[in-house]
C-alpha atoms as a PDB file:
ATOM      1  CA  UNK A   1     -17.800   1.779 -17.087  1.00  0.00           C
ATOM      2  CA  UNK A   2     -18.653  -1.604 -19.339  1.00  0.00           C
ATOM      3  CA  UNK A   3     -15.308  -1.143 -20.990  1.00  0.00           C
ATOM      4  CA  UNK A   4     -13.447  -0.479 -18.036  1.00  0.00           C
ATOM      5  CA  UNK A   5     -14.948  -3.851 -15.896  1.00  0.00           C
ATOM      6  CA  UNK A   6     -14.467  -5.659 -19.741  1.00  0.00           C
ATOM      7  CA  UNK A   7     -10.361  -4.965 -19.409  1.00  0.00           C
ATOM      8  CA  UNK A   8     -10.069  -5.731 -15.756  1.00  0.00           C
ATOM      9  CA  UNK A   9     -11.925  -9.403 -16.057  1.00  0.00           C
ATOM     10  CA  UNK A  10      -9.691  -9.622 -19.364  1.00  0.00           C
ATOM     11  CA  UNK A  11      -6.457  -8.342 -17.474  1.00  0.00           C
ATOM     12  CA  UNK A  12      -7.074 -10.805 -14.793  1.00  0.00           C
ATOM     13  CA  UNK A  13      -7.718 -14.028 -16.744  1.00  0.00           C
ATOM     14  CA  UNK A  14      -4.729 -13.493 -18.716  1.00  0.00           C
ATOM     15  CA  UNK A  15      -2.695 -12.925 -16.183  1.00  0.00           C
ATOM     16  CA  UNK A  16      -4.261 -16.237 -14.180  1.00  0.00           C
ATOM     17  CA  UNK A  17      -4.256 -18.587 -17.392  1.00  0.00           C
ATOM     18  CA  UNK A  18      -1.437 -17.048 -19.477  1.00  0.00           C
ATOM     19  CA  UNK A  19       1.300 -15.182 -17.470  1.00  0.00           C
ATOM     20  CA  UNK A  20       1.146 -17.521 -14.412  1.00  0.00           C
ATOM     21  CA  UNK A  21       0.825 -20.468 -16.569  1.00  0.00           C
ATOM     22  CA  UNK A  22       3.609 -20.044 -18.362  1.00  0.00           C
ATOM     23  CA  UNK A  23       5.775 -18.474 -15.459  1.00  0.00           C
ATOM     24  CA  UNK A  24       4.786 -21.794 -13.054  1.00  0.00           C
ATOM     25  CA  UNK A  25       2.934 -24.454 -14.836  1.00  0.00           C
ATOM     26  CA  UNK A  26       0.346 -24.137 -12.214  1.00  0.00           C
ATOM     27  CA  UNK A  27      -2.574 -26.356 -12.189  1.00  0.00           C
ATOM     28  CA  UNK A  28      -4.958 -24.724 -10.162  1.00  0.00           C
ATOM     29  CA  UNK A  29      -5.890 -21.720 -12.213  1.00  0.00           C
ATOM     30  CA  UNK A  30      -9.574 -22.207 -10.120  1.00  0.00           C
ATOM     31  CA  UNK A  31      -7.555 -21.443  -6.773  1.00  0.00           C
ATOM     32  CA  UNK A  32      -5.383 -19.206  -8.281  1.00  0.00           C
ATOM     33  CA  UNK A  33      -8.147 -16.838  -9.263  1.00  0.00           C
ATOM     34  CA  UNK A  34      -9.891 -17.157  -5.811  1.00  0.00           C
ATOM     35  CA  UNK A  35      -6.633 -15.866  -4.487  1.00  0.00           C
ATOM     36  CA  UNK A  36      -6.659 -12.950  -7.157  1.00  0.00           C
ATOM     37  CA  UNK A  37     -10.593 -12.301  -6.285  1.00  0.00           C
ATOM     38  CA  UNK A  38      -9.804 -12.214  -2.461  1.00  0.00           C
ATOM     39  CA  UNK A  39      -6.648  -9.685  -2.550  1.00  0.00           C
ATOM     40  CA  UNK A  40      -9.199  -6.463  -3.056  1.00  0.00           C
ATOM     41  CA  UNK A  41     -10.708  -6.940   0.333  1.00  0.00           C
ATOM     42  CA  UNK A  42      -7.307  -7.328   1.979  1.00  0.00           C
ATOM     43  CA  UNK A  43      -6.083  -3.563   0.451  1.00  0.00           C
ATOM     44  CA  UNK A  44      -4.916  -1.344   3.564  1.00  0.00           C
ATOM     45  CA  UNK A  45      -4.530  -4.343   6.106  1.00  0.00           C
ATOM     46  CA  UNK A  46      -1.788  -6.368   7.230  1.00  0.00           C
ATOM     47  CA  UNK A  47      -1.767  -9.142   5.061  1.00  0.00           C
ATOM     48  CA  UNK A  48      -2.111 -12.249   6.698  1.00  0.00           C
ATOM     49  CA  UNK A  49      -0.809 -15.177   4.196  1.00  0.00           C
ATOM     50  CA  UNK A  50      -1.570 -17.899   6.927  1.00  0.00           C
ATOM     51  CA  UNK A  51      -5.041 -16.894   6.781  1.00  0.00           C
ATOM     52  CA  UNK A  52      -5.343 -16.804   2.976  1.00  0.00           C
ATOM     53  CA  UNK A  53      -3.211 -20.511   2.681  1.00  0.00           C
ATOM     54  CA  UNK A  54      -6.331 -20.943   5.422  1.00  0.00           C
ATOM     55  CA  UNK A  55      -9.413 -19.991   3.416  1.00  0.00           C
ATOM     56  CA  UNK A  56      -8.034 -21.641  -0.065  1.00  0.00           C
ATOM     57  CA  UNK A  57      -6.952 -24.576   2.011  1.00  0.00           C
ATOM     58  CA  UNK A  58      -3.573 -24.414   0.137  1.00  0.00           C
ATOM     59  CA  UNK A  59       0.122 -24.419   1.365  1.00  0.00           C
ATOM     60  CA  UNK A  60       1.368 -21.650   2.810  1.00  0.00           C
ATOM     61  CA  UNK A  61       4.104 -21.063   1.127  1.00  0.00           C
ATOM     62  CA  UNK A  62       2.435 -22.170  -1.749  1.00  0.00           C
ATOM     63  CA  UNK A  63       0.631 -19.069  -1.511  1.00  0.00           C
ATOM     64  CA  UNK A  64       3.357 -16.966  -0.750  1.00  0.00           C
ATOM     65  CA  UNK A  65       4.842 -18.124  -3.880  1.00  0.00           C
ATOM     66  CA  UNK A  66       2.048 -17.057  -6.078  1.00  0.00           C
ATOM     67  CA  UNK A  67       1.797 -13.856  -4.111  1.00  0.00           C
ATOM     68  CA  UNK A  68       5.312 -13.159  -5.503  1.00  0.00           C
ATOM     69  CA  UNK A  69       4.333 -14.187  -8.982  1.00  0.00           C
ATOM     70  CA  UNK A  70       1.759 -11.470  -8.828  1.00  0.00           C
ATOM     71  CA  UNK A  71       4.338  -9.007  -7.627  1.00  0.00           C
ATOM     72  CA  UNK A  72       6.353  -9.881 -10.685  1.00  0.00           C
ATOM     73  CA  UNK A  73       3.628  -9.443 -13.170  1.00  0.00           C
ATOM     74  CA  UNK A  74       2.380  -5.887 -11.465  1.00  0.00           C
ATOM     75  CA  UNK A  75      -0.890  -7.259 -10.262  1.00  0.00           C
ATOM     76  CA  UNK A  76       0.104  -6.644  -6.578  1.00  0.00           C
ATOM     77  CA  UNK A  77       3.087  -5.129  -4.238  1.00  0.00           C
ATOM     78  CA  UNK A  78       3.550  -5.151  -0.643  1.00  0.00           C
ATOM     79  CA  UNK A  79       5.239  -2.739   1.729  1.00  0.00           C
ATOM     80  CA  UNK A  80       6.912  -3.879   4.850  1.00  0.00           C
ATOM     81  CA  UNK A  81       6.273  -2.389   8.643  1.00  0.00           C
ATOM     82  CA  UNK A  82       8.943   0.770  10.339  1.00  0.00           C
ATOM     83  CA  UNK A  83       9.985   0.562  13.181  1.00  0.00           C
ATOM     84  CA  UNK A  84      12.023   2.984  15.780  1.00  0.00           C
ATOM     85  CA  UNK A  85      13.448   1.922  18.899  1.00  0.00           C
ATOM     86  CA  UNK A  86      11.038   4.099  20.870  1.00  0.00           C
ATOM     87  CA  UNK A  87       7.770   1.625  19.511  1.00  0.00           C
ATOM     88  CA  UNK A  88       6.492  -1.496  19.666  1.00  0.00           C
ATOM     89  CA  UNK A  89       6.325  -1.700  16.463  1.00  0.00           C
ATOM     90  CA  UNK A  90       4.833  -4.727  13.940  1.00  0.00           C
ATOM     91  CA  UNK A  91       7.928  -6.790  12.752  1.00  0.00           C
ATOM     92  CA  UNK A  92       6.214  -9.624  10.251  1.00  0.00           C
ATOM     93  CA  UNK A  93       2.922  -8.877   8.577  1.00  0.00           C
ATOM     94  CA  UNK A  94       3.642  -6.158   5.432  1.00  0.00           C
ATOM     95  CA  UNK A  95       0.539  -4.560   3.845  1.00  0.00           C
ATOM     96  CA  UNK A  96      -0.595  -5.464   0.479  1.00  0.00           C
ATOM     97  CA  UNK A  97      -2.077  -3.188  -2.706  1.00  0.00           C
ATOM     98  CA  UNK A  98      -2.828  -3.440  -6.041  1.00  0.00           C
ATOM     99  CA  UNK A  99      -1.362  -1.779  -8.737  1.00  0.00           C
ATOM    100  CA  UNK A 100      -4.775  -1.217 -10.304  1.00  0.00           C
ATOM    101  CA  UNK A 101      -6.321   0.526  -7.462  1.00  0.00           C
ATOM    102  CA  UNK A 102     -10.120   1.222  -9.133  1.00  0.00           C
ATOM    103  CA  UNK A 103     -10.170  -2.599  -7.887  1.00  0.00           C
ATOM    104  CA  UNK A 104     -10.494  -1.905  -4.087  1.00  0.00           C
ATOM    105  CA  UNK A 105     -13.941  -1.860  -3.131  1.00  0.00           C
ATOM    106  CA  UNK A 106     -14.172   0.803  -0.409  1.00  0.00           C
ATOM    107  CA  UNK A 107     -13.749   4.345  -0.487  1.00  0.00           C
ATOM    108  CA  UNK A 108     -11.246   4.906   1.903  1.00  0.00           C
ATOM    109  CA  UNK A 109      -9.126   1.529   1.077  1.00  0.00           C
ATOM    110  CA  UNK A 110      -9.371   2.337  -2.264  1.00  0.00           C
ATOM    111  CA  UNK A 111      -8.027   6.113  -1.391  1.00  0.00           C
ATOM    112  CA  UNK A 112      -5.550   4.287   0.754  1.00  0.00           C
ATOM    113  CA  UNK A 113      -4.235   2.478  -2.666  1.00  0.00           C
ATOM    114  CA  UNK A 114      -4.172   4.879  -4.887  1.00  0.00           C
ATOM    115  CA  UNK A 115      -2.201   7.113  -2.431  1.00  0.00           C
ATOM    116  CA  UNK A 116       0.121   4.163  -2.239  1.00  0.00           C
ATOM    117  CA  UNK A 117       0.812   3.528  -5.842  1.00  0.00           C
ATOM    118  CA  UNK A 118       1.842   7.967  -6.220  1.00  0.00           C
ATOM    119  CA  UNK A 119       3.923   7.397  -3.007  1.00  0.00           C
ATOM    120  CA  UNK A 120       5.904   4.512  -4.594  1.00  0.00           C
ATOM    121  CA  UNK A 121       6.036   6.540  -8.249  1.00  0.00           C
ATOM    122  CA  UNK A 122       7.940   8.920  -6.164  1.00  0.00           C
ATOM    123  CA  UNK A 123      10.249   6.787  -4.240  1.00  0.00           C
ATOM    124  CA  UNK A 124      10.994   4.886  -8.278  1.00  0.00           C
ATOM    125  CA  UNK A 125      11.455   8.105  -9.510  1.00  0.00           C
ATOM    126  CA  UNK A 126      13.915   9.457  -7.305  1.00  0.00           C
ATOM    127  CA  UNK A 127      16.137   6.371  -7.612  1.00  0.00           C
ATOM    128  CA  UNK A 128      15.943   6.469 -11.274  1.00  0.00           C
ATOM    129  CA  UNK A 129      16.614  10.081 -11.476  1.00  0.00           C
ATOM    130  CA  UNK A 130      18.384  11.014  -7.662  1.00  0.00           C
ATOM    131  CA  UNK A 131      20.286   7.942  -7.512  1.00  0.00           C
ATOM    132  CA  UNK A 132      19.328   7.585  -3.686  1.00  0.00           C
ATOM    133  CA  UNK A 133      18.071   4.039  -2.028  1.00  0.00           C
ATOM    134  CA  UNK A 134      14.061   4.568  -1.526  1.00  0.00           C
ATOM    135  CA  UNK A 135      11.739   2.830   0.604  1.00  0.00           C
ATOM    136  CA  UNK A 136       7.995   3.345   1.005  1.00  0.00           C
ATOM    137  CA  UNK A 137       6.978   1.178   4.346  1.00  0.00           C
ATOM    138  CA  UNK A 138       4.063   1.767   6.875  1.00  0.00           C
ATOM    139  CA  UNK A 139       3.806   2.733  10.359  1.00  0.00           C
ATOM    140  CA  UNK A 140       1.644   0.454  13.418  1.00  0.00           C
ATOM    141  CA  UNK A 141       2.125  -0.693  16.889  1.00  0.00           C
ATOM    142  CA  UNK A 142       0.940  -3.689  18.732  1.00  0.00           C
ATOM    143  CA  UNK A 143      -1.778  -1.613  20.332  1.00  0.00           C
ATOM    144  CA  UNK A 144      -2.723  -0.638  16.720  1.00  0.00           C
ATOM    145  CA  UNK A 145      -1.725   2.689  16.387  1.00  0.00           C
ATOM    146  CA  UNK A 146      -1.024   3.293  12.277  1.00  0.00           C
ATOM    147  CA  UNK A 147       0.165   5.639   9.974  1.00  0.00           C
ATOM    148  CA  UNK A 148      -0.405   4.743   6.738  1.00  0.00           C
ATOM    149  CA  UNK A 149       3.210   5.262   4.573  1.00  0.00           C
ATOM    150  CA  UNK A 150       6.812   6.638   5.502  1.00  0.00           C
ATOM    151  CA  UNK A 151       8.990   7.155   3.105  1.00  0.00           C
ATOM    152  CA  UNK A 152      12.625   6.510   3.420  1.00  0.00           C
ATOM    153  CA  UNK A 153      15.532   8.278   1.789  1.00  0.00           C
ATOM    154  CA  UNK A 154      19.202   6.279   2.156  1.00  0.00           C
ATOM    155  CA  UNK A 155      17.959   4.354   5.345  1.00  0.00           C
ATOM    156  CA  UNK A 156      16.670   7.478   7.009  1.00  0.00           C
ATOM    157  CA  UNK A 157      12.849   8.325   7.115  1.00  0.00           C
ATOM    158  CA  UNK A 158      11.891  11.532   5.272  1.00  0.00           C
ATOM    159  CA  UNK A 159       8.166  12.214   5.798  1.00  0.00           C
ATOM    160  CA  UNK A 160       5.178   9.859   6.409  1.00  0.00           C
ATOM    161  CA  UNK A 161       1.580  10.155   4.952  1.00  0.00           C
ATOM    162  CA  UNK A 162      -1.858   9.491   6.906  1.00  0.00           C
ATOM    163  CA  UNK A 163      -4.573   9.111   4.079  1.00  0.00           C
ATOM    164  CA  UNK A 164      -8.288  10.087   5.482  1.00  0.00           C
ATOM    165  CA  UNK A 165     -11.225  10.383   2.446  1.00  0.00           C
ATOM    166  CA  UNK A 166     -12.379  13.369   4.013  1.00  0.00           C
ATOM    167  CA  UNK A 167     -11.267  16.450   5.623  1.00  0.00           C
ATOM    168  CA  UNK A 168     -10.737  15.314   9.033  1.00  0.00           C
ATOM    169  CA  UNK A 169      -8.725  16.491  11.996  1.00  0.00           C
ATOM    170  CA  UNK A 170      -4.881  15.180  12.446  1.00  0.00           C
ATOM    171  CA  UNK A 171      -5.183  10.920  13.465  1.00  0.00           C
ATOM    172  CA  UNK A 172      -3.965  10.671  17.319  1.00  0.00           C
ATOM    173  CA  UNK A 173      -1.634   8.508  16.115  1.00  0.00           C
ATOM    174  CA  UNK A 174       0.308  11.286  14.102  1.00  0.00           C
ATOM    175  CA  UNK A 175       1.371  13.116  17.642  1.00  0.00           C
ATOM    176  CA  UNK A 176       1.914   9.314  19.400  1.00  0.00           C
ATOM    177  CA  UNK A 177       4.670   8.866  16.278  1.00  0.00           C
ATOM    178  CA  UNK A 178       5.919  12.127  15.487  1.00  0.00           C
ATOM    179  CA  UNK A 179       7.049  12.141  19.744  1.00  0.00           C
ATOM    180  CA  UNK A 180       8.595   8.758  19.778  1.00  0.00           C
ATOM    181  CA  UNK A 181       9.923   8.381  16.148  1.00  0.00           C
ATOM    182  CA  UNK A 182      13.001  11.184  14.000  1.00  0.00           C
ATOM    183  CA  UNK A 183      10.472  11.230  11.400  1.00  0.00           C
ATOM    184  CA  UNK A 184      10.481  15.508  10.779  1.00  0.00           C
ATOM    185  CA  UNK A 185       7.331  15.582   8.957  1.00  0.00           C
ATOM    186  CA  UNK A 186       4.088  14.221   8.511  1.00  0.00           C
ATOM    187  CA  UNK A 187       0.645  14.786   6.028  1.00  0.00           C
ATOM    188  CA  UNK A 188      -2.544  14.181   6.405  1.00  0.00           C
ATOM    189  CA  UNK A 189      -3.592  13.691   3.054  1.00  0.00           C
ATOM    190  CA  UNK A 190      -7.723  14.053   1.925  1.00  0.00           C
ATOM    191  CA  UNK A 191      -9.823  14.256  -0.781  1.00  0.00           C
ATOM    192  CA  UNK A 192     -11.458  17.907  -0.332  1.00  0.00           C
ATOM    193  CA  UNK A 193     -10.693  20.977  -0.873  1.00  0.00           C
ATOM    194  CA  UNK A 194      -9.344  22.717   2.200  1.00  0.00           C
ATOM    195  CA  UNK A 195      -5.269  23.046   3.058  1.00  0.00           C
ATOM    196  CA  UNK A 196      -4.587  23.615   6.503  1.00  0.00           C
ATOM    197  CA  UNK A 197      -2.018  22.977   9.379  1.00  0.00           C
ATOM    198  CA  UNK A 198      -4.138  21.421  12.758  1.00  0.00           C
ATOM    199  CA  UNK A 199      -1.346  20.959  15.563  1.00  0.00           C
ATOM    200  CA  UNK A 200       1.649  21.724  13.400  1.00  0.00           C
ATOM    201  CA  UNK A 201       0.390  18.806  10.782  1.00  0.00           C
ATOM    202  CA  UNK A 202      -0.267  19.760   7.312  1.00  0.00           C
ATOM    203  CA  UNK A 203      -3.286  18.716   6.174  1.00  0.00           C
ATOM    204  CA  UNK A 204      -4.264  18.904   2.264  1.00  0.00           C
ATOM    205  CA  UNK A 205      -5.691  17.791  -0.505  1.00  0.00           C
ATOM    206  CA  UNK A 206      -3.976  14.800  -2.061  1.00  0.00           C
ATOM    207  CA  UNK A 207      -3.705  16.738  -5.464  1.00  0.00           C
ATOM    208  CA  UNK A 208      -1.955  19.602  -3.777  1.00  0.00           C
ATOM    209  CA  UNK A 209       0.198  17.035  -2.078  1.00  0.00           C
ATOM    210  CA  UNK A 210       1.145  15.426  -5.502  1.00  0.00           C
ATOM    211  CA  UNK A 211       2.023  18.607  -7.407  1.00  0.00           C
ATOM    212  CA  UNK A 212       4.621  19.889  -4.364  1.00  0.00           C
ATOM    213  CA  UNK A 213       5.840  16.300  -4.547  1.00  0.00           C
ATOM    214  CA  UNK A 214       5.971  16.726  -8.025  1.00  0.00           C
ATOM    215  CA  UNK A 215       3.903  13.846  -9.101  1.00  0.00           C
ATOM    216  CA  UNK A 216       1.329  13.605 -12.064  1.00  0.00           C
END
């Protein structure tokens, strides 16, 4: 555990005083690394850059540029919203993870990432190896219905993923989507043992999930 927390505050400060410094000639390494110490607690929400140029008191599209310098160097990536004619879906705000997921603090955000990182392995590895046009995106209404990840094959969605720590009954949201968007299947992904289908959704352990995916 002393090792592990060693590397990440190592990984980090080279990436803030090295990587960006050389990729920008930015200044404010101090800001910069309250922007790299904030991005944790924003895992699994829609990422509001207004609110972060906000709390740093810094340009807003000066953070949105450093935002995409961290995309570049594999600190961070973001996935934008889905939408279907049949929602109100979100339009602007994408979600935001971290490549190194151990980072999140809570359980189920930190599920949420890791979860998110497989998902886009797959959707890398079948354009590498499939040749098709992948897209991993995320699911939520203005009333703030979510699903957590649909992935998209060739501009059509293929399945989407709803990520719950423990072995809980389908989300409500599942049916509201799986009605009013082509989307043919949907997971409920856990971290237990138990595989089971509640309502005509599969729900199973993420391992189990992986493996039929064909993922590590």
């Amino acid at each position: 555990m002393r090792t592990w927390r060693r590397w990440q505050r190592e990984r980090l400060s080279r990436v803030v005083r090295e990587d960006l410094r050389d990729l920008e000639n930015v200044r404010q390494a101090a800001l910069v690394e309250l922007l790299v110490e904030a991005l944790p607690d924003r895992v699994g929400s829609p990422l509001s850059v207004r609110s972060l140029s906000e709390d740093l008191q810094v340009a807003h599209a000066t953070v949105g540029r450093w935002l995409g310098i961290f995309e570049n160097l594999y600190v961070c990536f973001r996935i934008p919203p889905f939408g279907a004619p049949r929602i109100r879906a979100v339009k602007k705000e994408n979600k935001l993870y971290l490549w190194d997921w151990s980072q999140v603090p809570g359980r189920g955000a930190r599920f949420e990432n890791l979860v998110a990182c497989q998902l886009l392995k797959y959707c890398h590895h079948q354009e590498d190896t499939q040749g098709h046009r992948m897209e991993l995106r995320f699911m939520r209404d203005t009333d703030r219905r979510e699903v957590d990840f649909v992935v998209i094959r060739d501009n059509e969605p293929l399945f989407a993923v709803e990520c719950k720590s423990g072995e809980k009954s389908p989300s409500p949201a599942i049916a509201y989507f799986r009605d009013r968007t082509p989307i043919a299947d949907f997971y409920q992904v856990h971290l237990g043992e138990r595989d089971r289908l509640s309502g005509g959704i599969r729900v199973m352990p993420f391992r189990t999930f992986c493996r039929e995916l064909g993922l590590p």
